[in-house]
Protein backbone atom coordinates (compact mmCIF):
# COMPACT_ATOMS: atom_id res chain seq x y z
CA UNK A 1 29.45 -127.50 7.60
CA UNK A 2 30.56 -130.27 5.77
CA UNK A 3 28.70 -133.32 3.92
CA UNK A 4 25.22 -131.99 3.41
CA UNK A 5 24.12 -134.42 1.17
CA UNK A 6 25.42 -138.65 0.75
CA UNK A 7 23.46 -141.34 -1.29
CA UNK A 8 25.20 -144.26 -2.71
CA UNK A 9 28.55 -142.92 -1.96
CA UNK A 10 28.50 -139.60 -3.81
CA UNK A 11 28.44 -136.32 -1.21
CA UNK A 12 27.77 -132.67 -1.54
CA UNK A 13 29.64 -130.60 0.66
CA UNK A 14 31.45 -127.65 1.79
CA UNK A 15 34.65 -128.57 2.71
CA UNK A 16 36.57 -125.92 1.07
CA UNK A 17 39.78 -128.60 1.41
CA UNK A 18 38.73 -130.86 -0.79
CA UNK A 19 37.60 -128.80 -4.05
CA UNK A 20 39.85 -129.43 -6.71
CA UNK A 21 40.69 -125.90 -7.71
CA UNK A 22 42.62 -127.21 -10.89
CA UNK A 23 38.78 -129.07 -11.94
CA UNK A 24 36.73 -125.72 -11.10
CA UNK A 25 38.94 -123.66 -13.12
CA UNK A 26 39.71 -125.79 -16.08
CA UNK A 27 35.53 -125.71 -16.63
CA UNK A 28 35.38 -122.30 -15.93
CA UNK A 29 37.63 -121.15 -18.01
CA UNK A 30 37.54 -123.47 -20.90
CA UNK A 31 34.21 -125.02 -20.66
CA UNK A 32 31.50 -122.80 -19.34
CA UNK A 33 30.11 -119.98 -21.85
CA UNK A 34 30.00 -117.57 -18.26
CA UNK A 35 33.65 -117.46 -17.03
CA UNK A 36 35.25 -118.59 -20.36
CA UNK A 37 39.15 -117.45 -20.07
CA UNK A 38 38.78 -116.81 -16.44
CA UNK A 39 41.70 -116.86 -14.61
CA UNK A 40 43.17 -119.25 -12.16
CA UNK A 41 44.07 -116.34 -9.52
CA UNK A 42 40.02 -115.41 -10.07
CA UNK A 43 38.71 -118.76 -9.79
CA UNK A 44 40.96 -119.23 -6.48
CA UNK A 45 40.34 -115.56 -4.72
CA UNK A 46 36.37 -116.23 -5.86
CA UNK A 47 36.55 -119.75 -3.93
CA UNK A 48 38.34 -118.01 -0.89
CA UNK A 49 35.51 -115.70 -0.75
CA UNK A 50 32.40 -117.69 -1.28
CA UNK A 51 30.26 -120.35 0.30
CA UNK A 52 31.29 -123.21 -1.94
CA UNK A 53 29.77 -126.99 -2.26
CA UNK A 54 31.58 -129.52 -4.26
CA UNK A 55 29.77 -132.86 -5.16
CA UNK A 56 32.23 -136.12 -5.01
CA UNK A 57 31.49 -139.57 -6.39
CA UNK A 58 32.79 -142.57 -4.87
CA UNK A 59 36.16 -142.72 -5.63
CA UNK A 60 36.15 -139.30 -3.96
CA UNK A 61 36.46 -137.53 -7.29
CA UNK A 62 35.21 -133.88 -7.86
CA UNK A 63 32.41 -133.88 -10.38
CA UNK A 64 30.90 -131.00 -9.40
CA UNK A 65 30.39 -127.17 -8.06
CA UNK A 66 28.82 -124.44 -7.00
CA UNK A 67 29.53 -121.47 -5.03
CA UNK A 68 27.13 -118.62 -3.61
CA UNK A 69 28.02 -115.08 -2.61
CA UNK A 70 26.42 -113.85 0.30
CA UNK A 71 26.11 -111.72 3.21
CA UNK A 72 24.45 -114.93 4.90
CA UNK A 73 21.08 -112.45 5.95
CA UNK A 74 19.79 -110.39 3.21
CA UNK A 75 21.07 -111.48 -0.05
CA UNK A 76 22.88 -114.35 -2.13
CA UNK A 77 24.16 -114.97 -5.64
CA UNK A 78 24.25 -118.29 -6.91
CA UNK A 79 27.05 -118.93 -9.38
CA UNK A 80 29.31 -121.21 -11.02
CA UNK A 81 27.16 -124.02 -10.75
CA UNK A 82 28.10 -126.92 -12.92
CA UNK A 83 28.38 -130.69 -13.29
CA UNK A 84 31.28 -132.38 -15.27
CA UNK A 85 30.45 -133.80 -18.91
CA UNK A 86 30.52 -137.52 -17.98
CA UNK A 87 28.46 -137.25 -14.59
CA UNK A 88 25.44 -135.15 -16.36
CA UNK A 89 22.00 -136.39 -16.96
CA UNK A 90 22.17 -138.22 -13.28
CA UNK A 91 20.37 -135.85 -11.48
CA UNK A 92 23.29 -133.95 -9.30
CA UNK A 93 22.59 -130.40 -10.99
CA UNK A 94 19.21 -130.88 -9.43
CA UNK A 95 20.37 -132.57 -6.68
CA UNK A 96 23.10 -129.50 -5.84
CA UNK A 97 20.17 -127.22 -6.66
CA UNK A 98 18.00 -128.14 -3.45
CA UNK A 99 21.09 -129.21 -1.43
CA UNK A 100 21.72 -125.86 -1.79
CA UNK A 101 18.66 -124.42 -0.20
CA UNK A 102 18.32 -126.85 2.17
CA UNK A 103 21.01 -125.42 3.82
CA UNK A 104 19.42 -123.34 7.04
CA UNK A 105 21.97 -120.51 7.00
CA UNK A 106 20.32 -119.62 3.26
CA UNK A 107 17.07 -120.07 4.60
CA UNK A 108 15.76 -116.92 5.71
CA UNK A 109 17.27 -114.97 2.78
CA UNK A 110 15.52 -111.94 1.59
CA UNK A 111 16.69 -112.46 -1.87
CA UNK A 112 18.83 -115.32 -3.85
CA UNK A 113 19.16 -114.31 -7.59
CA UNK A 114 21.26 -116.14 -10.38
CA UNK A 115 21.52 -115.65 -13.51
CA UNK A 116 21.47 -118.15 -16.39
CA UNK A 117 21.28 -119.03 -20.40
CA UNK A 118 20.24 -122.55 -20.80
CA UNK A 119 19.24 -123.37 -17.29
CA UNK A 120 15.94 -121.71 -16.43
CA UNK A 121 13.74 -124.70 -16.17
CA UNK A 122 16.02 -126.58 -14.04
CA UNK A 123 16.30 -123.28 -11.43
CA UNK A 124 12.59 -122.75 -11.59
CA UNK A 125 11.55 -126.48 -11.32
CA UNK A 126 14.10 -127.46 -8.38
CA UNK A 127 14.74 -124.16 -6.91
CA UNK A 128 11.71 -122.20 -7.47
CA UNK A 129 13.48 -119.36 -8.80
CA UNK A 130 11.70 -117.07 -10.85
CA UNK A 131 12.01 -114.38 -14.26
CA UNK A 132 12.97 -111.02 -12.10
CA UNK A 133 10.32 -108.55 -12.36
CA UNK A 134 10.56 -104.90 -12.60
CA UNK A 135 13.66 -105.97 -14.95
CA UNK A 136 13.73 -101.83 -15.02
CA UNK A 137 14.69 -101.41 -11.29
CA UNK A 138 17.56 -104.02 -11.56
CA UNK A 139 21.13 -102.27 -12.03
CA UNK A 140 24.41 -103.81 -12.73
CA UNK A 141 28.07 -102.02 -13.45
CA UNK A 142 30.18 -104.60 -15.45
CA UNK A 143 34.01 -104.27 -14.74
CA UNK A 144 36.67 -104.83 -17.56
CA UNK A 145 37.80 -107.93 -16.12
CA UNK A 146 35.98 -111.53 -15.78
């Protein structure tokens, strides 16, 4: 896979290669309120181990990301999703949103979960995503590190 998505020069894809690893960590770990002081060797091993779109604007600049965690049958976790300060309110959190499912390896999932503070409506309008029920039968162990 590569460009999944192109309209008036900006792409989303998934060429690993061209993510800006410097970018995605400098958000993550200084800008985002879910990976704040995040490491660079976490950011990188993370990248190494997920599915990964970037979204580019004309010039071929990064102003974008998300990655998903998955065993590519049963289950994925969408994280790190974000757009860069000057490119928001232009549609490409939405637009990476249903990029994102459109892509037929993630299609047949029995479960994609994410988890997020401030972004609920945009999740649940473009992605269909939904509150989890039966909040009581959902588990998590937290480590000590981020």
């Amino acid at each position: 896979m590569t460009v999944l998505f192109e309209e008036r020069g900006y792409q989303i894809d998934s060429d690993r290669d061209r993510l800006n690893i410097s970018l995605i960590h400098h958000f993550l770990s200084t800008e985002s309120y879910w990976a704040k002081g995040r490491s660079r060797e976490t950011v990188e091993r993370s990248v190494e181990n997920s599915f990964c779109l970037g979204v580019y604007d004309p010039q071929g600049q990064q102003i974008g990301f998300a990655r998903v965690i998955t065993d590519w049958i049963t289950f994925a976790w969408l994280c790190d999703l974000f757009i860069v300060r000057e490119s928001r309110e232009q549609g490409w959190a939405k637009k990476l949103v249903t990029t994102i499912l459109a892509v037929k390896e993630l299609d047949n999932l029995k479960r994609m979960m994410l988890e997020s503070r401030d972004a609920q409506g945009l999740y649940q309008t473009y992605g269909g995503f939904q509150p989890v029920s039966h909040l009581e039968s959902l588990l998590e162990r937290r480590g000590s590190t981020i």
